[in-house]
N, C-alpha and C. Protein backbone atom coordinates (compact mmCIF):
# COMPACT_ATOMS: atom_id res chain seq x y z
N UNK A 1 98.10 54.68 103.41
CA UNK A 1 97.27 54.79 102.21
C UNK A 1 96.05 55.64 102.53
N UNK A 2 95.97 56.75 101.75
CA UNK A 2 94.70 57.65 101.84
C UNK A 2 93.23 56.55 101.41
N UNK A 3 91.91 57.06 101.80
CA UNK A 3 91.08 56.50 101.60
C UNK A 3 90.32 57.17 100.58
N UNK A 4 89.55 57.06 99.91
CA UNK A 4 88.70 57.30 98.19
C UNK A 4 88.42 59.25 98.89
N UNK A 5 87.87 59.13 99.97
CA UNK A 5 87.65 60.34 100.08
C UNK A 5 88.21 61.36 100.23
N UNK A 6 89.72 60.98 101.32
CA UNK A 6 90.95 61.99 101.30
C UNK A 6 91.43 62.11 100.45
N UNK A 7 91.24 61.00 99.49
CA UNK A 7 92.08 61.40 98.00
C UNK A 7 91.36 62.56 97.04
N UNK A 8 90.12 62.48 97.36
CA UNK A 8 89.05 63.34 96.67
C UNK A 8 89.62 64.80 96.90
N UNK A 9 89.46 64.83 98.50
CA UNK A 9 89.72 66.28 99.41
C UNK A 9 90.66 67.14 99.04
N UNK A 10 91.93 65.65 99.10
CA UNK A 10 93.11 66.46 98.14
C UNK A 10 93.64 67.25 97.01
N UNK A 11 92.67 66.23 95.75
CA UNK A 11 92.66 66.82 94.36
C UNK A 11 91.91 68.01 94.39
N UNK A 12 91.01 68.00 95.05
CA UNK A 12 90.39 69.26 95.47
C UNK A 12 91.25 70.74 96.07
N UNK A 13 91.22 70.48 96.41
CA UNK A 13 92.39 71.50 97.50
C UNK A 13 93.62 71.57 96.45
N UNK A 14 93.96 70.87 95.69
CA UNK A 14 94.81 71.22 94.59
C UNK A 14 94.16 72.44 93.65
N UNK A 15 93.14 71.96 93.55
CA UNK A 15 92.47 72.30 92.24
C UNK A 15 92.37 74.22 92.74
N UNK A 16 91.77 73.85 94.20
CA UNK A 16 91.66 75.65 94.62
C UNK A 16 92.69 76.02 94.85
N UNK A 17 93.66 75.71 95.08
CA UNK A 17 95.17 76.28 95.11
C UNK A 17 95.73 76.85 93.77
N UNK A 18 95.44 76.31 92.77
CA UNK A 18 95.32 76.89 91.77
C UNK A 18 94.35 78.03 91.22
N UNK A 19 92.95 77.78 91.67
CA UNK A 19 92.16 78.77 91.26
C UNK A 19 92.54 79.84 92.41
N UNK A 20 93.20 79.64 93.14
CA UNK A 20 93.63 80.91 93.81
C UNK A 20 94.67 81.48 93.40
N UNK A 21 95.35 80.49 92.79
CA UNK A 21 96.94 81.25 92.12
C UNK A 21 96.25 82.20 91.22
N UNK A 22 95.33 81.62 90.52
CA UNK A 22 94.94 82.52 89.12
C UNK A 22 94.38 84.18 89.19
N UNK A 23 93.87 83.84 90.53
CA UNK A 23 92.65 84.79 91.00
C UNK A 23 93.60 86.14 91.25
N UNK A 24 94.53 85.40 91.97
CA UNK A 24 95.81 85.99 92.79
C UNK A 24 96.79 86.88 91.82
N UNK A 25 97.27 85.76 90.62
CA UNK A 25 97.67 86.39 89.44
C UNK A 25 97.31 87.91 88.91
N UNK A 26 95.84 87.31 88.14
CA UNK A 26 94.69 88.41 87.71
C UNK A 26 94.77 89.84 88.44
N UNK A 27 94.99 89.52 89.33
CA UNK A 27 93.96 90.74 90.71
C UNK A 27 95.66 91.66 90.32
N UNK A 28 96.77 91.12 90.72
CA UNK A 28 98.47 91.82 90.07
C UNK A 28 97.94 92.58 89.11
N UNK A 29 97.58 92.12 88.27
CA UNK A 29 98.11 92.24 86.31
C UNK A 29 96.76 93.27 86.15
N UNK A 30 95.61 93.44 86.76
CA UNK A 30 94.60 94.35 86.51
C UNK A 30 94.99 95.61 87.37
N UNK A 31 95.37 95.35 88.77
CA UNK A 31 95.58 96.48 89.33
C UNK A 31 97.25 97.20 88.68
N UNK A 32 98.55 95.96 88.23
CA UNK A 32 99.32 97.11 87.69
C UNK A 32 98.52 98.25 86.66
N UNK A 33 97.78 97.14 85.72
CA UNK A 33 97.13 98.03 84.14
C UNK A 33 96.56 98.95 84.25
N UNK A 34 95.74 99.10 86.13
CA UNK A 34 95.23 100.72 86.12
C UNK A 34 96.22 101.51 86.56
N UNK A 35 96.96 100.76 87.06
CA UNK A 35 98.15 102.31 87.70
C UNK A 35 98.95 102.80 86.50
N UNK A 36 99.42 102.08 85.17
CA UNK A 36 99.92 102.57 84.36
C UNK A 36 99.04 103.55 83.51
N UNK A 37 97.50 102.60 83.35
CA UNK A 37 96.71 103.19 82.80
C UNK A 37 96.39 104.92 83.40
N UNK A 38 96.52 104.63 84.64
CA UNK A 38 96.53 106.28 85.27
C UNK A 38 97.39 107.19 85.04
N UNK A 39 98.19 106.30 84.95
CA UNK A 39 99.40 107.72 85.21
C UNK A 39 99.81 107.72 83.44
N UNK A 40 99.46 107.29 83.06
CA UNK A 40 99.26 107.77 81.31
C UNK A 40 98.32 108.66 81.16
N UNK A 41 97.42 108.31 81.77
CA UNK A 41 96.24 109.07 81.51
C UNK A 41 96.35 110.56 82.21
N UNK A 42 97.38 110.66 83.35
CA UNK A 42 97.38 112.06 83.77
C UNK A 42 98.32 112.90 83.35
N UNK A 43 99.40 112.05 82.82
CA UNK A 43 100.51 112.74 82.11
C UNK A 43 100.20 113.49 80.67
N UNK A 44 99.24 112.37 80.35
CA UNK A 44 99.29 112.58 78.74
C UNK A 44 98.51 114.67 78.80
N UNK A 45 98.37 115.42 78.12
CA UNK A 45 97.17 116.54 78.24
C UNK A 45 95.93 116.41 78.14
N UNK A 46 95.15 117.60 79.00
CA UNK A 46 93.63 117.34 78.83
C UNK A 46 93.51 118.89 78.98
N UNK A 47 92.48 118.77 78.72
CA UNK A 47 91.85 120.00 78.75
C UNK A 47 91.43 120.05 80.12
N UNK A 48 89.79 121.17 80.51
CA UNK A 48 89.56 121.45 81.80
C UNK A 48 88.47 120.13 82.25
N UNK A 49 88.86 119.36 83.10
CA UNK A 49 87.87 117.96 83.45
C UNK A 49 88.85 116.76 83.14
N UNK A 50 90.17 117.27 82.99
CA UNK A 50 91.05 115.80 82.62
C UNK A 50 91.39 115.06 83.65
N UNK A 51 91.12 115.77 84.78
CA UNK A 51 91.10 114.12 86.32
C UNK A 51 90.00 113.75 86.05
N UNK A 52 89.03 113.75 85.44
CA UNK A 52 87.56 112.75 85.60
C UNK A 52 88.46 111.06 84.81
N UNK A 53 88.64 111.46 83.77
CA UNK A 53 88.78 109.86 83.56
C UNK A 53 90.09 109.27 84.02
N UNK A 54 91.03 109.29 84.13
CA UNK A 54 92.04 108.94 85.59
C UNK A 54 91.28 108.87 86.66
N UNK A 55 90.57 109.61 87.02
CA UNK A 55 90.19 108.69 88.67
C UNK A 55 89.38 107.42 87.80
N UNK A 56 88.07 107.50 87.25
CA UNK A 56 87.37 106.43 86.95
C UNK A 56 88.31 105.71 87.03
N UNK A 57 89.08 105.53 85.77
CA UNK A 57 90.28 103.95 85.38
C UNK A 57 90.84 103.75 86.59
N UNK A 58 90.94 104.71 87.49
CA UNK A 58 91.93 104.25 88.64
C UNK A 58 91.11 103.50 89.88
N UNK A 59 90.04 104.01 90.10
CA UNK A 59 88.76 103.87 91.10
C UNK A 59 88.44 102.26 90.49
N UNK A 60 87.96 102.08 89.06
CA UNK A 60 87.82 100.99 88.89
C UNK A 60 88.74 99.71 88.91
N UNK A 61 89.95 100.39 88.62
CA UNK A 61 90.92 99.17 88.57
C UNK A 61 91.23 99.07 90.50
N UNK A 62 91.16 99.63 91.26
CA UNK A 62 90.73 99.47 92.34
C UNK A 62 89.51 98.32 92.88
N UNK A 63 88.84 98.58 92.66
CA UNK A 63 87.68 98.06 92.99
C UNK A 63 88.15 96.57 92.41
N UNK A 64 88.13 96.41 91.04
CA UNK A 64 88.58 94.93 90.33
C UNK A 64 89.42 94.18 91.44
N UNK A 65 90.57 94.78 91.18
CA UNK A 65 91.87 94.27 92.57
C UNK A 65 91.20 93.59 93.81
N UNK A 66 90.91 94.85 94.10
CA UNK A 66 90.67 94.15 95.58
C UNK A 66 89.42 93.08 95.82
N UNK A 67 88.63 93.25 94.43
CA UNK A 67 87.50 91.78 94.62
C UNK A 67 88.45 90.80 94.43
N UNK A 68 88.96 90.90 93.33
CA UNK A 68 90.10 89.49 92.85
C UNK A 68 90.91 88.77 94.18
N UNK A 69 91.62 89.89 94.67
CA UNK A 69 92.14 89.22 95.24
C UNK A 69 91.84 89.15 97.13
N UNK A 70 90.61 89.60 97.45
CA UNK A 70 90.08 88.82 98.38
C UNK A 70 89.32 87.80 98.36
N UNK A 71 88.74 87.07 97.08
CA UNK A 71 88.42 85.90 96.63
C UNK A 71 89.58 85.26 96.45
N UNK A 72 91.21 85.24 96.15
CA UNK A 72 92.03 85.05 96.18
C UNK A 72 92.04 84.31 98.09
N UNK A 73 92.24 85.49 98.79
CA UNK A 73 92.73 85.60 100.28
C UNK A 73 91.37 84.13 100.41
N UNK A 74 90.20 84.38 100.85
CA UNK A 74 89.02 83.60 101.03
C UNK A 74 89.44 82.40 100.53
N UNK A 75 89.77 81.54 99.27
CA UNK A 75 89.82 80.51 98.86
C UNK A 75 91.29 79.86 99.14
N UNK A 76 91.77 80.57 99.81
CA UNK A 76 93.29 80.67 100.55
C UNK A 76 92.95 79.99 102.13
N UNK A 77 92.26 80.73 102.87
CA UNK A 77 91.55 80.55 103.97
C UNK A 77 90.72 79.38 104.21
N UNK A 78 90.21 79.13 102.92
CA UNK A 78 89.22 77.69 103.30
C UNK A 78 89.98 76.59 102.89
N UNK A 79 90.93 76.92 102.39
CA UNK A 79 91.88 75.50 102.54
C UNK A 79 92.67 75.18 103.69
N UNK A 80 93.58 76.39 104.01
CA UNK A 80 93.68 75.70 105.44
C UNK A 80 93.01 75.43 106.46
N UNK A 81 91.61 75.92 106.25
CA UNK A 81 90.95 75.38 107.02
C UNK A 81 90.34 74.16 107.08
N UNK A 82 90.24 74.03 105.71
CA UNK A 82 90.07 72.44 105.66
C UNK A 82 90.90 71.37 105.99
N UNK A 83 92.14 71.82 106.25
CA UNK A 83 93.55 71.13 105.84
C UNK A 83 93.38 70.22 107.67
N UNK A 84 93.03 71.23 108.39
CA UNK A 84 92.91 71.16 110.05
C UNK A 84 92.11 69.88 110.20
């Protein structure tokens, strides 16, 4: 039988296992939306300056990703470390 507090630890560690699924999710579904978003954006025509906004959307959906999902990795990390 767990005691009031391991039971706590647990629901816990549930709870971030999930907020990591989500994080984890998110960080997918933003970085596909800039790569489509890019390569729409470079296919479609532009005039002279039409890589400026393809890189932005792409640079940013970059940046998004990889915060997401190293807050993802991190809240991944402190559970098994807690787990020890």
């Amino acid at each position: 039988m767990t005691t009031l507090t391991s039971a706590d630890i647990l629901k816990q560690q549930k709870t971030l296992k999930i907020l990591a699924s989500v994080f984890l999710f998110l960080s997918y579904l933003i970085g596909l939306g800039a790569l489509i978003g890019t390569l729409y954006l470079l296919l479609t025509p532009r005039g002279i300056g039409g890589w400026i906004l393809p890189a932005f959307s792409f640079l940013t959906g970059l940046i998004v990703f990889l915060f997401l999902f190293s807050i993802s990795k991190i809240i991944t990390i402190l559970i098994v470390i807690s787990q020890k």
